[in-house]
PDB file of N, CA and C in Angstrom:
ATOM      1  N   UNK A   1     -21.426  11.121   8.790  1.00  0.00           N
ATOM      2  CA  UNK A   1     -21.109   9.804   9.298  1.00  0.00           C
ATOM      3  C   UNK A   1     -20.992   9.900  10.818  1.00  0.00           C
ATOM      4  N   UNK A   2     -21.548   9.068  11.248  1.00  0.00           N
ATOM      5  CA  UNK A   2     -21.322   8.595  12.888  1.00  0.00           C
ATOM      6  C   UNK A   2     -20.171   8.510  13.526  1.00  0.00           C
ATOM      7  N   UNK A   3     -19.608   8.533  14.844  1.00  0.00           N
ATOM      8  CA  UNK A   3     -18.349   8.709  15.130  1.00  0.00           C
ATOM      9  C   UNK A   3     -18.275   7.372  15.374  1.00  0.00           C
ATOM     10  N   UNK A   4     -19.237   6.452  15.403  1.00  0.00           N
ATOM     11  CA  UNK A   4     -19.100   5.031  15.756  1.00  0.00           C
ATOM     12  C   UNK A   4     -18.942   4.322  14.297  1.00  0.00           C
ATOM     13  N   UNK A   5     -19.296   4.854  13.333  1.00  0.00           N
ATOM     14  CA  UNK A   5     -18.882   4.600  11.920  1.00  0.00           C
ATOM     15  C   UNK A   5     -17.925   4.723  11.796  1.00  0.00           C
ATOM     16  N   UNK A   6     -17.349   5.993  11.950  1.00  0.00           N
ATOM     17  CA  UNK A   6     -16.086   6.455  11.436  1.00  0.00           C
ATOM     18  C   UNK A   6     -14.825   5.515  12.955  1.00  0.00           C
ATOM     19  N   UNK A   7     -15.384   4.966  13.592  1.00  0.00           N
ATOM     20  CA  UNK A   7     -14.266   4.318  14.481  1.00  0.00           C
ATOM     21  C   UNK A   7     -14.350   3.329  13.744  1.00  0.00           C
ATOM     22  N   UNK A   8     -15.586   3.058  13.084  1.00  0.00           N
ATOM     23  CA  UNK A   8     -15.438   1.242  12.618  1.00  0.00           C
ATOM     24  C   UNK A   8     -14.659   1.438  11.263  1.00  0.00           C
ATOM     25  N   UNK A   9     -14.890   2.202  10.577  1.00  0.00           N
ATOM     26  CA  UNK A   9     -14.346   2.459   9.311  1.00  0.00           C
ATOM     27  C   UNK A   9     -12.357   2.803   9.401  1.00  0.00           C
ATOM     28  N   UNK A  10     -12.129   3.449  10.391  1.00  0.00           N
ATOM     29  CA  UNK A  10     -10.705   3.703  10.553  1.00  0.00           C
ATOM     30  C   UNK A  10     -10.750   2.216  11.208  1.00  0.00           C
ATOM     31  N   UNK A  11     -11.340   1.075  11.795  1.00  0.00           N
ATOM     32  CA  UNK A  11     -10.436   0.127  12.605  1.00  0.00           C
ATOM     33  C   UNK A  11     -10.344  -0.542  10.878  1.00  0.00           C
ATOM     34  N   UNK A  12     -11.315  -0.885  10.369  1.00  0.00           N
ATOM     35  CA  UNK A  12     -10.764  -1.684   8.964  1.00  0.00           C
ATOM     36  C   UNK A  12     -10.085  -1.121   8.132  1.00  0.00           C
ATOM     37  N   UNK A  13      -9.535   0.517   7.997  1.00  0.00           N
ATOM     38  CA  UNK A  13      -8.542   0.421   7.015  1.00  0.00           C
ATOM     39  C   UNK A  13      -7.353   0.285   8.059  1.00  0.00           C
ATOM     40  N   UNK A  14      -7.041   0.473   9.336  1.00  0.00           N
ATOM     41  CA  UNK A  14      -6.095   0.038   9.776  1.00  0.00           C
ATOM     42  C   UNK A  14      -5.637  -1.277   9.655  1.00  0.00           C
ATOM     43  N   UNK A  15      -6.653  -2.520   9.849  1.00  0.00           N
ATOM     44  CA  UNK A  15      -6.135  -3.505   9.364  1.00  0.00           C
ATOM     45  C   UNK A  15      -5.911  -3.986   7.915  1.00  0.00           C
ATOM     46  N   UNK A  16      -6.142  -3.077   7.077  1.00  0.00           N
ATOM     47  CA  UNK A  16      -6.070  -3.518   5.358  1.00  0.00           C
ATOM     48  C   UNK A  16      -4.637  -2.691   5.334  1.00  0.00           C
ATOM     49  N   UNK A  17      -4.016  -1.631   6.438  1.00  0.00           N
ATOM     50  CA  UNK A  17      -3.025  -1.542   5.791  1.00  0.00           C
ATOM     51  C   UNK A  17      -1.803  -2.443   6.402  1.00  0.00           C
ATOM     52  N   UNK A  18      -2.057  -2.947   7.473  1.00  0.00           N
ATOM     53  CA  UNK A  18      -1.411  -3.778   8.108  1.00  0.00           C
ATOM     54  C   UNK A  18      -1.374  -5.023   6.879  1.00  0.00           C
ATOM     55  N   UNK A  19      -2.227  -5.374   6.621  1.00  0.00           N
ATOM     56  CA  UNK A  19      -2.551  -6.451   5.573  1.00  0.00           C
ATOM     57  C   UNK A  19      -1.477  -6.179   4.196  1.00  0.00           C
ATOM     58  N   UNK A  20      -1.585  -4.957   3.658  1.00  0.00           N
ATOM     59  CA  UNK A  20      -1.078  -4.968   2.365  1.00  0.00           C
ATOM     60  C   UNK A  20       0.581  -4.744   3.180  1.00  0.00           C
ATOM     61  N   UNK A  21       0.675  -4.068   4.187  1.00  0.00           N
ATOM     62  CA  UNK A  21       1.962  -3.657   4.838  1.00  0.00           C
ATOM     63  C   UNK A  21       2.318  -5.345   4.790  1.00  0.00           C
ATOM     64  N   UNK A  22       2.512  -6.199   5.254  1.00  0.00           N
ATOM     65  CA  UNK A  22       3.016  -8.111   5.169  1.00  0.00           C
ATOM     66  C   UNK A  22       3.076  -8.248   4.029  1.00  0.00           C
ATOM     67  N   UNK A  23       1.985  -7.994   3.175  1.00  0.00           N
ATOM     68  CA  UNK A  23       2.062  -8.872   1.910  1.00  0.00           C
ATOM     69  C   UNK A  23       3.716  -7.562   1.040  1.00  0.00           C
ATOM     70  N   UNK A  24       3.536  -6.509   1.009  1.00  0.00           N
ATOM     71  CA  UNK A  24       4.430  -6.039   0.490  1.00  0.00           C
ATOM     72  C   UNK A  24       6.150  -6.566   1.140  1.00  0.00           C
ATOM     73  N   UNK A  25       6.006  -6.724   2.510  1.00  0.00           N
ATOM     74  CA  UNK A  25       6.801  -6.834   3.274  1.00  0.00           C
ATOM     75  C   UNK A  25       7.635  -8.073   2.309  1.00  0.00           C
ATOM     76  N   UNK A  26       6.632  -9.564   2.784  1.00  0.00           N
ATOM     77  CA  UNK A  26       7.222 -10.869   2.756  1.00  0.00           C
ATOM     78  C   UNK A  26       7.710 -10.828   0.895  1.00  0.00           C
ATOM     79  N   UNK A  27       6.908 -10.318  -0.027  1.00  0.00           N
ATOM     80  CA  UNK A  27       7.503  -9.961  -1.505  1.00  0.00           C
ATOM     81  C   UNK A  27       9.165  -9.285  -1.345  1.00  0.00           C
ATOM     82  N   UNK A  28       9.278  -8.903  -0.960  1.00  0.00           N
ATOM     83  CA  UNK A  28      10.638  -7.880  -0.808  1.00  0.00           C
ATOM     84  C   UNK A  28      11.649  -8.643  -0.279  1.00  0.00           C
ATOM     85  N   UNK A  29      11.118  -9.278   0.945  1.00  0.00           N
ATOM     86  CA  UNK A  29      12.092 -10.413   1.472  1.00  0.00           C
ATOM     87  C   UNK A  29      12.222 -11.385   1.093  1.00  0.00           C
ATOM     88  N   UNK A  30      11.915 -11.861  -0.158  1.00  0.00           N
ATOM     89  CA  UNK A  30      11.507 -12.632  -0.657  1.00  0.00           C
ATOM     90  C   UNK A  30      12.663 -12.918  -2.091  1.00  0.00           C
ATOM     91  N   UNK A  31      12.553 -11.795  -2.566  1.00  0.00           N
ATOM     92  CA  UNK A  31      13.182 -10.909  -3.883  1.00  0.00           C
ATOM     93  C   UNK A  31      14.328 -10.310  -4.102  1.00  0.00           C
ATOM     94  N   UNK A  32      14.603  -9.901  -2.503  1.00  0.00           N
ATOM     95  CA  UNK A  32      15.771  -8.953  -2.197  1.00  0.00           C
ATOM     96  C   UNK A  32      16.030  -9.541  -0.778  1.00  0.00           C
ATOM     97  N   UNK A  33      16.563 -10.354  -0.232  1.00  0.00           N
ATOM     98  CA  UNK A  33      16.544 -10.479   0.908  1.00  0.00           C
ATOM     99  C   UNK A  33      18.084  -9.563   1.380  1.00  0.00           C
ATOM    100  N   UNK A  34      17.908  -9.537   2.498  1.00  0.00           N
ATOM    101  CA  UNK A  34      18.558  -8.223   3.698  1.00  0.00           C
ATOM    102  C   UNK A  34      18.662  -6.770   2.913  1.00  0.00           C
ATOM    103  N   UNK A  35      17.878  -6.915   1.900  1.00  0.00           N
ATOM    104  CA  UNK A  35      17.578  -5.089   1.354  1.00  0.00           C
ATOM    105  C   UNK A  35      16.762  -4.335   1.790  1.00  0.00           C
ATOM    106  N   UNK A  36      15.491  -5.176   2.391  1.00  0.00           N
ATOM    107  CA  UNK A  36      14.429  -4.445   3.612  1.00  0.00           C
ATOM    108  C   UNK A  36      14.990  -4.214   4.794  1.00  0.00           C
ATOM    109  N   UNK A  37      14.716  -2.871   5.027  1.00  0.00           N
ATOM    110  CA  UNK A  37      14.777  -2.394   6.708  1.00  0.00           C
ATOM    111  C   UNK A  37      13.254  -2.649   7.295  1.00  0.00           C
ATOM    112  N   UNK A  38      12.389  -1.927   6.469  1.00  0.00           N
ATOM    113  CA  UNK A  38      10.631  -1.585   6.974  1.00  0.00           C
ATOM    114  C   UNK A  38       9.870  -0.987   5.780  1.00  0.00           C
ATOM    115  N   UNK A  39       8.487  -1.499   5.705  1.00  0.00           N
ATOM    116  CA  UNK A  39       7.524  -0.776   5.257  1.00  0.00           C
ATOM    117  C   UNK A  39       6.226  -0.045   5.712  1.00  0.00           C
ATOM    118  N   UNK A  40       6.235   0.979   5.102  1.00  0.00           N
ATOM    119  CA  UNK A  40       5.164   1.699   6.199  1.00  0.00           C
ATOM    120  C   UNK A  40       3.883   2.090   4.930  1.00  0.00           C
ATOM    121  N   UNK A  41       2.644   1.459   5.555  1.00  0.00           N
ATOM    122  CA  UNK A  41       1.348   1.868   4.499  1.00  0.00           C
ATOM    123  C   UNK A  41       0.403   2.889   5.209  1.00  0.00           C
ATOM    124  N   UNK A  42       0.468   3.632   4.252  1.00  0.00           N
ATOM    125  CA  UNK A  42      -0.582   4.873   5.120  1.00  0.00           C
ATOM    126  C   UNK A  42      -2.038   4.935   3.797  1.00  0.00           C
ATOM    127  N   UNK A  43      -3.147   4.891   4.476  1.00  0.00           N
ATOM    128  CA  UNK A  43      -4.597   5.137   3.404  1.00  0.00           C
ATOM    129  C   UNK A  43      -5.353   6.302   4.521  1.00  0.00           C
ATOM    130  N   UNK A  44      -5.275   7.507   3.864  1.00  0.00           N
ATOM    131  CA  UNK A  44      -5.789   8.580   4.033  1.00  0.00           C
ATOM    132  C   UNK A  44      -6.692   9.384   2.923  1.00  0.00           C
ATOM    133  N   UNK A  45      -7.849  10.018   3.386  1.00  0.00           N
ATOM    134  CA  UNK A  45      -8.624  10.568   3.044  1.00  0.00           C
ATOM    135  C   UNK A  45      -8.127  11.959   2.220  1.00  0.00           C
ATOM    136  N   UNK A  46      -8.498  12.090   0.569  1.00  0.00           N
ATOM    137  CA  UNK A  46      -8.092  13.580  -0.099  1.00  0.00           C
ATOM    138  C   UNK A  46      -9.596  14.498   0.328  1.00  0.00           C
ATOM    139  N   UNK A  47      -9.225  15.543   0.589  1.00  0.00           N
ATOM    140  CA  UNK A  47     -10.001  16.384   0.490  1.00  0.00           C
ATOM    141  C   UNK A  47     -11.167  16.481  -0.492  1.00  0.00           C
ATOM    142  N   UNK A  48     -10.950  16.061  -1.479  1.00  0.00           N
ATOM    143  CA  UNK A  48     -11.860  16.435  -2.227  1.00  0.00           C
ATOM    144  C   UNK A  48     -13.254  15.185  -2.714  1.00  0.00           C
ATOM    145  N   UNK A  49     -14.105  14.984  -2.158  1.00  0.00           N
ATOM    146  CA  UNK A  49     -15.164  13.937  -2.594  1.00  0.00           C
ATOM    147  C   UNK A  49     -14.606  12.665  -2.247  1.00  0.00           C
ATOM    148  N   UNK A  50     -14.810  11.433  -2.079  1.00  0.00           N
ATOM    149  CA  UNK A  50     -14.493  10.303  -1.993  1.00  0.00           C
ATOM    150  C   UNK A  50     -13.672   9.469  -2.394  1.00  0.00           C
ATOM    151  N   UNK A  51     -12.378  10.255  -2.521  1.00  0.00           N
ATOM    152  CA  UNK A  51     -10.906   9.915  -3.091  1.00  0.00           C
ATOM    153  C   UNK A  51     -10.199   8.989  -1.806  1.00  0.00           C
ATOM    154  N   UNK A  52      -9.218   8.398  -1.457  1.00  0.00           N
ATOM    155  CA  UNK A  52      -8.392   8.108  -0.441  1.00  0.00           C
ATOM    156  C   UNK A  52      -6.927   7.883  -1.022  1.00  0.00           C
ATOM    157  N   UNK A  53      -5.647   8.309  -0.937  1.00  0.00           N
ATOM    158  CA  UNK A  53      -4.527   8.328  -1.025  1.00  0.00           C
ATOM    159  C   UNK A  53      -3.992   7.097  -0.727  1.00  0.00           C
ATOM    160  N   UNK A  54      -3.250   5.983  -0.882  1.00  0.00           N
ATOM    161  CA  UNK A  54      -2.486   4.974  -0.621  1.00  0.00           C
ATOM    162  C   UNK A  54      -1.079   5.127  -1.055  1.00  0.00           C
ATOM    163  N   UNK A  55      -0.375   5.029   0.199  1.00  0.00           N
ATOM    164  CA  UNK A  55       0.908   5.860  -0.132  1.00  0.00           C
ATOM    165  C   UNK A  55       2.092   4.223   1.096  1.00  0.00           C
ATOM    166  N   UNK A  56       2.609   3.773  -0.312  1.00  0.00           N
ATOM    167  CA  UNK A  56       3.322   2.717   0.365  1.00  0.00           C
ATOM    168  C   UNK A  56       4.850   2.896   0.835  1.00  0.00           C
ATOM    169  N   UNK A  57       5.483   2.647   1.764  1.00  0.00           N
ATOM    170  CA  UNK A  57       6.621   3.521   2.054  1.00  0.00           C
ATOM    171  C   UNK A  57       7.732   2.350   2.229  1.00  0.00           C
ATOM    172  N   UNK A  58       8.560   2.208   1.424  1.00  0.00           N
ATOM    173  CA  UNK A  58       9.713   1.016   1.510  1.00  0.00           C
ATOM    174  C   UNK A  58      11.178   1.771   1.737  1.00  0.00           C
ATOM    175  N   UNK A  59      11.870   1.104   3.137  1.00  0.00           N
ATOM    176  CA  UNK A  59      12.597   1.571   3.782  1.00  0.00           C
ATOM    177  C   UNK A  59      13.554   0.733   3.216  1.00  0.00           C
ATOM    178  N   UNK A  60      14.836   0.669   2.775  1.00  0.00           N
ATOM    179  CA  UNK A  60      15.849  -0.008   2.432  1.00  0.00           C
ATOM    180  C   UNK A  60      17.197  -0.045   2.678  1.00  0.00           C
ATOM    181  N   UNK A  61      18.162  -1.252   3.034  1.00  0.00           N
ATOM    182  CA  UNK A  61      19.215  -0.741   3.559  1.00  0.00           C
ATOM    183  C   UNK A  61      20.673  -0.918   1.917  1.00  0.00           C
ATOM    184  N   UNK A  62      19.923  -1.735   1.294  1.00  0.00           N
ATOM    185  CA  UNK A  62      20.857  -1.881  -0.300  1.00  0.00           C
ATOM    186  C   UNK A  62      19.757  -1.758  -1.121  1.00  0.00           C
ATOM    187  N   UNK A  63      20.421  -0.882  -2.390  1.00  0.00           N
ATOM    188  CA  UNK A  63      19.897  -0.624  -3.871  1.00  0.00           C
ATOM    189  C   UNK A  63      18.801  -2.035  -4.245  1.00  0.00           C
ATOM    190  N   UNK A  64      17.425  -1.333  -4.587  1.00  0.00           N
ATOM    191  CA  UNK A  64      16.485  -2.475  -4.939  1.00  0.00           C
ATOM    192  C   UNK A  64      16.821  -2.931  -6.379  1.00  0.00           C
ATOM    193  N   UNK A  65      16.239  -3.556  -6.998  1.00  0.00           N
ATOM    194  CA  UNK A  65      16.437  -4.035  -8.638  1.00  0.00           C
ATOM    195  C   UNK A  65      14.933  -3.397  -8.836  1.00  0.00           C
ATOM    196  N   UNK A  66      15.512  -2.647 -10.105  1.00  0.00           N
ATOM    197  CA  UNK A  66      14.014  -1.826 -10.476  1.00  0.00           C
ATOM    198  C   UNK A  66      13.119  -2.916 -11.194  1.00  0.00           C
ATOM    199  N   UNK A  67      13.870  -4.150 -11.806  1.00  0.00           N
ATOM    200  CA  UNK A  67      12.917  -5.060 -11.427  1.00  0.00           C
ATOM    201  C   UNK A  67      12.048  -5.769 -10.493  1.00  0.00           C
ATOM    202  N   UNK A  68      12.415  -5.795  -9.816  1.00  0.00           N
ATOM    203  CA  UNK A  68      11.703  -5.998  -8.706  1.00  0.00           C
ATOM    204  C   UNK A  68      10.685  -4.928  -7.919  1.00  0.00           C
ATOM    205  N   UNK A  69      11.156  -3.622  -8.452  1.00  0.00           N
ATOM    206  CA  UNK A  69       9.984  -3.295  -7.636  1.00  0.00           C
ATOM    207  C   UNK A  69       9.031  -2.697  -9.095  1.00  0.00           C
ATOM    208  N   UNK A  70       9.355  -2.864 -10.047  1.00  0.00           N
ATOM    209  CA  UNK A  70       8.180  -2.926 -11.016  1.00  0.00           C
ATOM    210  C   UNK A  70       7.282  -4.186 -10.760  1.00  0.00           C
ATOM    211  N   UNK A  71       7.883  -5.442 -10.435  1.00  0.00           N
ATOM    212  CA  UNK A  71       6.875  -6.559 -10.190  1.00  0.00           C
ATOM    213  C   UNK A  71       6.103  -6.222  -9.588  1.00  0.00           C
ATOM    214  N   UNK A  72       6.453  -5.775  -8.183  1.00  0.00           N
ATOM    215  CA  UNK A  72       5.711  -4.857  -7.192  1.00  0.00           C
ATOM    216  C   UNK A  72       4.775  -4.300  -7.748  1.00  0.00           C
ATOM    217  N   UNK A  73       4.894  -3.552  -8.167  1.00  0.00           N
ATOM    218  CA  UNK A  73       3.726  -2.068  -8.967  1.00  0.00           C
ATOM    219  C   UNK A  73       2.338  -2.961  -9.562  1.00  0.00           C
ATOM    220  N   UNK A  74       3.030  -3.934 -10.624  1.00  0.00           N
ATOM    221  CA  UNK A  74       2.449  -5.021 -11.429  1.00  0.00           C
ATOM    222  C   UNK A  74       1.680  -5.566 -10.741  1.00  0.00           C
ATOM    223  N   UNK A  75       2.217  -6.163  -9.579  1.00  0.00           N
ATOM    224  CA  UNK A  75       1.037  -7.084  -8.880  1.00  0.00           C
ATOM    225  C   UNK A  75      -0.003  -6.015  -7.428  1.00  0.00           C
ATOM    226  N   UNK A  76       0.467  -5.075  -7.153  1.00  0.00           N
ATOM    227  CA  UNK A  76      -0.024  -3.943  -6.359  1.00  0.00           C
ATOM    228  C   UNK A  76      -1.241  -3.883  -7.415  1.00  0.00           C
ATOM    229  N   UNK A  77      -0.965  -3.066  -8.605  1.00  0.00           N
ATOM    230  CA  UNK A  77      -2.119  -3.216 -10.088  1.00  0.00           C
ATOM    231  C   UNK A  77      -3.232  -3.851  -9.955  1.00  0.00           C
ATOM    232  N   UNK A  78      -2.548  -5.338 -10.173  1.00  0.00           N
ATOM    233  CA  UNK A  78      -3.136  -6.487 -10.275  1.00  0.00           C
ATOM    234  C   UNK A  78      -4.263  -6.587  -9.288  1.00  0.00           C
ATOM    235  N   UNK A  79      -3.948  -6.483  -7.894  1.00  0.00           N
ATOM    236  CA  UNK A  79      -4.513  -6.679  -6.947  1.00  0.00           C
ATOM    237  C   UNK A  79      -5.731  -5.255  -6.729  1.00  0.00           C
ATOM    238  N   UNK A  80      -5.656  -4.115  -6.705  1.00  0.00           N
ATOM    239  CA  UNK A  80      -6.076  -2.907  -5.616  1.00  0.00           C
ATOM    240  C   UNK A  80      -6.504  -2.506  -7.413  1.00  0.00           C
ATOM    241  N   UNK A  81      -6.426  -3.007  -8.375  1.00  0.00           N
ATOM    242  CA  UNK A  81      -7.085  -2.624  -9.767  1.00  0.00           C
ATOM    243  C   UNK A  81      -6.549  -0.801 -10.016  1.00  0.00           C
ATOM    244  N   UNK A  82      -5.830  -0.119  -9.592  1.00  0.00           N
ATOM    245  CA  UNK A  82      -5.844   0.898 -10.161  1.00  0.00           C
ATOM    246  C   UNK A  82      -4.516   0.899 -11.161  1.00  0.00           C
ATOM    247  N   UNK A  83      -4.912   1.853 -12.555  1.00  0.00           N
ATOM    248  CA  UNK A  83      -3.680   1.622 -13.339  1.00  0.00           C
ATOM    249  C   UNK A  83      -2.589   3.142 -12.880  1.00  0.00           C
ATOM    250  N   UNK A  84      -3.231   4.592 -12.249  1.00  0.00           N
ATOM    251  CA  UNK A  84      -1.961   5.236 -11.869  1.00  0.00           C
ATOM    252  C   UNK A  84      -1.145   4.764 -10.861  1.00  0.00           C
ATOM    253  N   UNK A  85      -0.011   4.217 -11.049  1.00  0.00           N
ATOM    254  CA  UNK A  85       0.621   4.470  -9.695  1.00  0.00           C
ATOM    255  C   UNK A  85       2.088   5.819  -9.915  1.00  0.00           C
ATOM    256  N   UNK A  86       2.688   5.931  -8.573  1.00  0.00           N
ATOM    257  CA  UNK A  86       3.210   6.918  -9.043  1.00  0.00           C
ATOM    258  C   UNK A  86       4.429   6.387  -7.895  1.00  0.00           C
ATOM    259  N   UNK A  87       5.884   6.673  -8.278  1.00  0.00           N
ATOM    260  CA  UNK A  87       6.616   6.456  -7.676  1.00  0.00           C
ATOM    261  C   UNK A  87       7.899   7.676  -6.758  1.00  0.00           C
ATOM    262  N   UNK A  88       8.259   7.807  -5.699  1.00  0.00           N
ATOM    263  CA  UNK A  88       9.095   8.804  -5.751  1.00  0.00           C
ATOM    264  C   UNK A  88       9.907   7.958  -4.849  1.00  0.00           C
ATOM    265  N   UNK A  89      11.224   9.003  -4.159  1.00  0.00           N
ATOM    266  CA  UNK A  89      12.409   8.959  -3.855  1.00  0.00           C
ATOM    267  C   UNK A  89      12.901   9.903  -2.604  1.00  0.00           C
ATOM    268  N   UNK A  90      11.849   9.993  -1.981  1.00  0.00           N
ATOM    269  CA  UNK A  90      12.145  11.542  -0.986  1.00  0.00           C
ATOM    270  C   UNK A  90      13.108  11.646  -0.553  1.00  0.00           C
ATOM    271  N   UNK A  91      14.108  10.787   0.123  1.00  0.00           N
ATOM    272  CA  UNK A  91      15.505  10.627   0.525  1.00  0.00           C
ATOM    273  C   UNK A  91      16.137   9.487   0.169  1.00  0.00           C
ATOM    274  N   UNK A  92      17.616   9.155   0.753  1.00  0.00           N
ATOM    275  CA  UNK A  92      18.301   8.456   0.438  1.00  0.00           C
ATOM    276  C   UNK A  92      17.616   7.048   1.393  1.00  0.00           C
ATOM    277  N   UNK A  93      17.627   5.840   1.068  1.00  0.00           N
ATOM    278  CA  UNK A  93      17.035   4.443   1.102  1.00  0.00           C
ATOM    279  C   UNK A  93      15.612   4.712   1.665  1.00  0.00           C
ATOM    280  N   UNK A  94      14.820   5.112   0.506  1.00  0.00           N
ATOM    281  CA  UNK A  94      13.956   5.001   0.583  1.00  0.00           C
ATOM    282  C   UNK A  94      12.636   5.308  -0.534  1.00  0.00           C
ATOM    283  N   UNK A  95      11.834   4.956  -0.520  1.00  0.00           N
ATOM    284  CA  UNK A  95      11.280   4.484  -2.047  1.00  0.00           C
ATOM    285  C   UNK A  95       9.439   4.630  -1.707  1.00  0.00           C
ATOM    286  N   UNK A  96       8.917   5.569  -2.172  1.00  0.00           N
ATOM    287  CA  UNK A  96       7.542   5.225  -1.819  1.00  0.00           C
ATOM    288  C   UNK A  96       6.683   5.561  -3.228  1.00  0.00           C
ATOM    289  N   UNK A  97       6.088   5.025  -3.449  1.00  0.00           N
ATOM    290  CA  UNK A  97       4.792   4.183  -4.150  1.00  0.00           C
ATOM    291  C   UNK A  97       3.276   4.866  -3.612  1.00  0.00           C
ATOM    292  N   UNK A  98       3.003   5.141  -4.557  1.00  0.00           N
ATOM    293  CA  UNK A  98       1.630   6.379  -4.069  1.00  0.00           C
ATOM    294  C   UNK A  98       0.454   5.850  -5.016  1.00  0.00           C
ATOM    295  N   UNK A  99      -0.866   6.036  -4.934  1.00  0.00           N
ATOM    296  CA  UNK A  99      -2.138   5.988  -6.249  1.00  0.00           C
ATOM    297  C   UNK A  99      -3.294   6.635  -5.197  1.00  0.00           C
ATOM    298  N   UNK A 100      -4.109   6.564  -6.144  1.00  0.00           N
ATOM    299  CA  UNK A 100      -5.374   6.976  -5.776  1.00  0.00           C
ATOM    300  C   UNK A 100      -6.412   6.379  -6.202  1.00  0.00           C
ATOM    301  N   UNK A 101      -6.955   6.155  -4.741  1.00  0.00           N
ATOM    302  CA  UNK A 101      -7.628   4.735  -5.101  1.00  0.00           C
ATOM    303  C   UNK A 101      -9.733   5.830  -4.693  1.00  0.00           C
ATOM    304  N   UNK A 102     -10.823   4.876  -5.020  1.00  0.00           N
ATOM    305  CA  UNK A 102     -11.578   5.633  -4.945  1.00  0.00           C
ATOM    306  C   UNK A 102     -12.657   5.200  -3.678  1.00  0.00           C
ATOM    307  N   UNK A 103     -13.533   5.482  -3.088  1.00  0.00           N
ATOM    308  CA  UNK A 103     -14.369   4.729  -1.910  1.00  0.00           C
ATOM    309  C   UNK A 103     -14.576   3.373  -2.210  1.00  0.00           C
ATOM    310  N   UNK A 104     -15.318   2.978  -3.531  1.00  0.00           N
ATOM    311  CA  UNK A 104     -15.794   1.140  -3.611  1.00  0.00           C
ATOM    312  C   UNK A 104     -14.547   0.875  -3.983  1.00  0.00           C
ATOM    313  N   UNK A 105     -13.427   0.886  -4.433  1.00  0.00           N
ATOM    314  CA  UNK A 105     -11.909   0.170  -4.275  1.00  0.00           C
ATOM    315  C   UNK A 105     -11.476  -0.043  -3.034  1.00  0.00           C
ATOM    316  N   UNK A 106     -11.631   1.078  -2.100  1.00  0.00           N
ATOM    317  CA  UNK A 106     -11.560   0.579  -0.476  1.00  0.00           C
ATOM    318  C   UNK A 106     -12.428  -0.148  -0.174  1.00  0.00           C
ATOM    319  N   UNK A 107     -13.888   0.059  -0.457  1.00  0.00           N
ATOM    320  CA  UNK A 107     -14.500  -0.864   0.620  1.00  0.00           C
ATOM    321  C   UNK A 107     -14.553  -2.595  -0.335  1.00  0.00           C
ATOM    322  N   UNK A 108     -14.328  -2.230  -1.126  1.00  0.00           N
ATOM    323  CA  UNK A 108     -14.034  -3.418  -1.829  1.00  0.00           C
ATOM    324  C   UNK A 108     -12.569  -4.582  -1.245  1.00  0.00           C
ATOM    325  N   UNK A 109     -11.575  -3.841  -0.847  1.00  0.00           N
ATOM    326  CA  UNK A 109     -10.462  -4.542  -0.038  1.00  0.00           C
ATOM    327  C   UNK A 109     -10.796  -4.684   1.317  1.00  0.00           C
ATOM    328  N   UNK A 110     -11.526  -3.332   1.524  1.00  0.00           N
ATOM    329  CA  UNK A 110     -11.797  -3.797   3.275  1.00  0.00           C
ATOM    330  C   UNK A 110     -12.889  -5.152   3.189  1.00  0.00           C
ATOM    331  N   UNK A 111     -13.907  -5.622   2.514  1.00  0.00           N
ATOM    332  CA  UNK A 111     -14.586  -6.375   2.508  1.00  0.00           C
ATOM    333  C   UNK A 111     -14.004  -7.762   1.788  1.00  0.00           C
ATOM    334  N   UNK A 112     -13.126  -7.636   1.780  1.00  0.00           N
ATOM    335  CA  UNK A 112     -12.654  -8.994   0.686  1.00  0.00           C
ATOM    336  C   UNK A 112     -12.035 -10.203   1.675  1.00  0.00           C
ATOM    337  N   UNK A 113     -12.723 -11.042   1.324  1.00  0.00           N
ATOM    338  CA  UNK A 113     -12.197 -12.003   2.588  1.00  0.00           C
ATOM    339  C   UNK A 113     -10.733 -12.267   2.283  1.00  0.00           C
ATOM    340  N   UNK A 114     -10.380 -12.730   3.651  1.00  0.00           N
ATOM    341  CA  UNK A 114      -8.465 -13.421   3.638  1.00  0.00           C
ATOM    342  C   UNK A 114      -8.049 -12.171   4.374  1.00  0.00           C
ATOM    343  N   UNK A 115      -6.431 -12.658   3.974  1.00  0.00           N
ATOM    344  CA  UNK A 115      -5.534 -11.322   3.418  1.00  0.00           C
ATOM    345  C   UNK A 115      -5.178 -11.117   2.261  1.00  0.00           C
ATOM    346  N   UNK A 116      -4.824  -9.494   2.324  1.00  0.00           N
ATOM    347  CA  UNK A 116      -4.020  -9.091   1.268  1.00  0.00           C
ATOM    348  C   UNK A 116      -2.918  -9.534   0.475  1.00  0.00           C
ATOM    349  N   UNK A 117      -2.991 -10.130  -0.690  1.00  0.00           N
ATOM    350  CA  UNK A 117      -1.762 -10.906  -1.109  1.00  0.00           C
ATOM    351  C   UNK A 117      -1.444 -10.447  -2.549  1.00  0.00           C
ATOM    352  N   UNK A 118       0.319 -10.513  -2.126  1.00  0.00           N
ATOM    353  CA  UNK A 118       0.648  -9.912  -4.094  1.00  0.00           C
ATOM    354  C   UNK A 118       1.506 -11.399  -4.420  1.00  0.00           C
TER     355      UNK A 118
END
C-alpha cells in the first residue's frame, strides 16, 4: 500500500472512531448521566492478515448498570455486525469492550454514509 493510501486510510478510521467515540459517548449520557468521565476508541491493525482490533474504552466516575452496558454491546452488535465481543476491567472505573472486526466490516463503516449511531 501507498503511503498516500495508508494516510488516507488512517484519516478515515480516525474519523469512524471519533464517530463511534459520540455515538457511544451521548448513549451513556444518556442512560447514566454524571457516570461518564470519557471514552476512548482505538481501531488498530492485528498482525496477522486483515484483522483490525476495536477496543472501546469507557472511563467512569459511578458504578454502570450492567444493564446498560449490555444494551451497549447489543446495539454496538447491531450496528458493526460482529457477534464476539469481549469485555474487561483493567482497573478501577473503568470498563473496556474489545472485538474483532475484519477489513470489509471496516471499510464497510468507513464508507457508510452519516454518522455512527447506536
Amino acid at each position: 500500500m501507498s503511503v498516500e493510501r495508508q494516510k488516507l486510510v488512517q484519516r478515515y478510521i480516525s474519523r469512524l472512531q471519533g464517530s463511534i467515540r459520540k455515538a457511544v459517548a451521548d448513549f451513556l449520557k444518556r442512560e447514566e448521566p454524571q457516570s461518564l468521565r470519557f471514552v476512548r476508541v482505538g481501531i488498530s491493525p492485528i498482525q496477522v492478515g486483515s484483522l483490525y482490533k476495536l477496543s472501546i474504552k469507557i472511563y467512569h466516575s459511578r458504578p454502570l448498570k450492567l444493564d446498560t452496558i449490555n444494551e451497549l454491546v447489543r446495539r454496538l452488535r447491531r450496528n458493526i455486525q460482529v457477534t464476539d465481543w469481549y469485555i474487561y476491567a483493567p482497573h478501577a472505573n473503568a470498563i473496556r469492550i474489545e472485538t474483532t472486526i475484519t477489513i470489509d466490516i471496516l471499510q464497510g463503516l468507513i464508507t457508510s454514509p452519516g454518522t455512527f449511531r447506536i
